[in-house]
C-alpha atoms as a PDB file:
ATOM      1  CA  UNK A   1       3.847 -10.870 -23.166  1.00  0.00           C
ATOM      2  CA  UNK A   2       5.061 -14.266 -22.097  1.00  0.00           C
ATOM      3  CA  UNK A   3       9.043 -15.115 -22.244  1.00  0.00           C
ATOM      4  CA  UNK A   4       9.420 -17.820 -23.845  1.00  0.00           C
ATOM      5  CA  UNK A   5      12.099 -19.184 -20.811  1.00  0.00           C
ATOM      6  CA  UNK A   6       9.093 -18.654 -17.754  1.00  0.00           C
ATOM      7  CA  UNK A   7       8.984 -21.653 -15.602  1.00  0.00           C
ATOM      8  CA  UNK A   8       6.577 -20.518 -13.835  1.00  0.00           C
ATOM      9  CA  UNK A   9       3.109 -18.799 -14.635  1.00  0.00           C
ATOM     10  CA  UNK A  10      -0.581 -19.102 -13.019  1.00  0.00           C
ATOM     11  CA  UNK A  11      -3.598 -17.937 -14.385  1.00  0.00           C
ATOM     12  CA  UNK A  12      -6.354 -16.488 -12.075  1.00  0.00           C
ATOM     13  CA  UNK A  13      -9.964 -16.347 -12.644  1.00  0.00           C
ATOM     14  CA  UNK A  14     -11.994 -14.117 -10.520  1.00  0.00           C
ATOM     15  CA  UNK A  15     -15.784 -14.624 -10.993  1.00  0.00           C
ATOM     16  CA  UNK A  16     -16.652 -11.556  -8.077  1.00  0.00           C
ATOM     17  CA  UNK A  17     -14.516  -8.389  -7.013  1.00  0.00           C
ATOM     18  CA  UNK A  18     -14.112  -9.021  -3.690  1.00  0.00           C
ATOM     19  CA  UNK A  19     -12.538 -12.389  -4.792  1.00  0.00           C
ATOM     20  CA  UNK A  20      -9.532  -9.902  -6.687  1.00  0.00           C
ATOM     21  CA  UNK A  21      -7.342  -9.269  -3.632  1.00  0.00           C
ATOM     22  CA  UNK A  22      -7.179 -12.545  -1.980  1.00  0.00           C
ATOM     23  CA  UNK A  23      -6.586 -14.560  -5.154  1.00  0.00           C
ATOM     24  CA  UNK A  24      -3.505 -12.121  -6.648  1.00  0.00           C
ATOM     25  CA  UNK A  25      -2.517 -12.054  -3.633  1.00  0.00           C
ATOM     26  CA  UNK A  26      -2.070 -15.697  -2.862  1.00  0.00           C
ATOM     27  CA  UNK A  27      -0.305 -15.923  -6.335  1.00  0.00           C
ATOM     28  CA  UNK A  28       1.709 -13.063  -6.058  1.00  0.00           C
ATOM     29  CA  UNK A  29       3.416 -14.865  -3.028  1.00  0.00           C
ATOM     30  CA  UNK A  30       3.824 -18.246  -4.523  1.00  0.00           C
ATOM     31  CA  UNK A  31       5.836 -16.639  -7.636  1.00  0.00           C
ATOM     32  CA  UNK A  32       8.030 -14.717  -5.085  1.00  0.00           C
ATOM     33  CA  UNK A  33       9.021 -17.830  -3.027  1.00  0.00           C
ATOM     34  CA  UNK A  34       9.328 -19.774  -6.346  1.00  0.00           C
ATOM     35  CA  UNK A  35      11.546 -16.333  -7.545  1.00  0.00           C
ATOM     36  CA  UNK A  36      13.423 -16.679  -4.488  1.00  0.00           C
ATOM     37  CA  UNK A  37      14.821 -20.191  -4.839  1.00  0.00           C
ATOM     38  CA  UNK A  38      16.451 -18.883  -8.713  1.00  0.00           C
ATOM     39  CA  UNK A  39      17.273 -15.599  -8.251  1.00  0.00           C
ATOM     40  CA  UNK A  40      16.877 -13.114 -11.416  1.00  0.00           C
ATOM     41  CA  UNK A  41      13.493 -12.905 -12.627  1.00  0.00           C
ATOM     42  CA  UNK A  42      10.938 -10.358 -10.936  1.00  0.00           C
ATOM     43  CA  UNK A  43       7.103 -11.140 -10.898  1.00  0.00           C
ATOM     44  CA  UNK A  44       4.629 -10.006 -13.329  1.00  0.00           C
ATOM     45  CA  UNK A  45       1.292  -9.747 -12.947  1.00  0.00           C
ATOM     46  CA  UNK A  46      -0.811  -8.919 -16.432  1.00  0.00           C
ATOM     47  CA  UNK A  47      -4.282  -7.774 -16.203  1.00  0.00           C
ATOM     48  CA  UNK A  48      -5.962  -9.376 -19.657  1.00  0.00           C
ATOM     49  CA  UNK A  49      -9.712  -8.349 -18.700  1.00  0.00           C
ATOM     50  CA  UNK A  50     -11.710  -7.933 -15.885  1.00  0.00           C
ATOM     51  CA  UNK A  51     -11.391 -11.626 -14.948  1.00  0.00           C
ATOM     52  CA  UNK A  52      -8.289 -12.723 -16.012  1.00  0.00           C
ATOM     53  CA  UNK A  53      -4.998 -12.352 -14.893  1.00  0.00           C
ATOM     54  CA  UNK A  54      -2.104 -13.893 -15.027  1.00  0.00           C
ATOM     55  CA  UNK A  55       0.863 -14.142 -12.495  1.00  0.00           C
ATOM     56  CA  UNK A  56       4.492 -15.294 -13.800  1.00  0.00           C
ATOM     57  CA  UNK A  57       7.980 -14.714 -13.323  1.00  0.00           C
ATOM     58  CA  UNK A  58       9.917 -12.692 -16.138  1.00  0.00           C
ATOM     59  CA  UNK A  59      13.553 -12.070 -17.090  1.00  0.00           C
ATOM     60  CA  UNK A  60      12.224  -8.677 -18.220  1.00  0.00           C
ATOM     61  CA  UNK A  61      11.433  -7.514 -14.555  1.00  0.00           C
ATOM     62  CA  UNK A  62      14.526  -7.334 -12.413  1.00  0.00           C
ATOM     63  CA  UNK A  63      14.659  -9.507  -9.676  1.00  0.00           C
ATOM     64  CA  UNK A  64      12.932  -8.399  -6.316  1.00  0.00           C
ATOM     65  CA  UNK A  65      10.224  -6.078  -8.203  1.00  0.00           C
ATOM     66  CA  UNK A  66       6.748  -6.447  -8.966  1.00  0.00           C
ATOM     67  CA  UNK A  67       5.264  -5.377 -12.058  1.00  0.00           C
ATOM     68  CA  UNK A  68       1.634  -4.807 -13.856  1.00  0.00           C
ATOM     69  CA  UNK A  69       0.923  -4.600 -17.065  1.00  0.00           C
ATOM     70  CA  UNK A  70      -2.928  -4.591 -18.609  1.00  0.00           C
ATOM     71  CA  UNK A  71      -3.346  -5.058 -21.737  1.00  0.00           C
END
């Protein structure tokens, strides 16, 4: 579920578990400071498998929010 008007969007890889937190969570801040500086688009992290995620910000999560979605 990618809009098609995301500026920003970051794919992380995690190749061990304990790996998980650290990584999301360094992305999870960038997209907040990059949601911060144009207001109205929330962050959305997608869980595509066990490795994968990806970290963007959406028009379809409202601004200040955080939001998963696995697929």
């Amino acid at each position: 579920m990618i809009d098609a008007t995301i500026r920003y969007a970051i794919e992380v890889r995690i190749t061990h578990r304990r790996e998980l937190e650290n990584k999301l969570d360094r992305a999870v801040e960038g997209a907040i400071r990059e949601a911060l500086k144009e207001p109205g688009r929330g962050v959305l992290v997608t869980r595509h498998d066990h490795q994968t995620f990806t970290v963007e910000l959406s028009h379809s999560v409202p601004h200040g929010t955080i939001s998963e979605l696995a697929t």
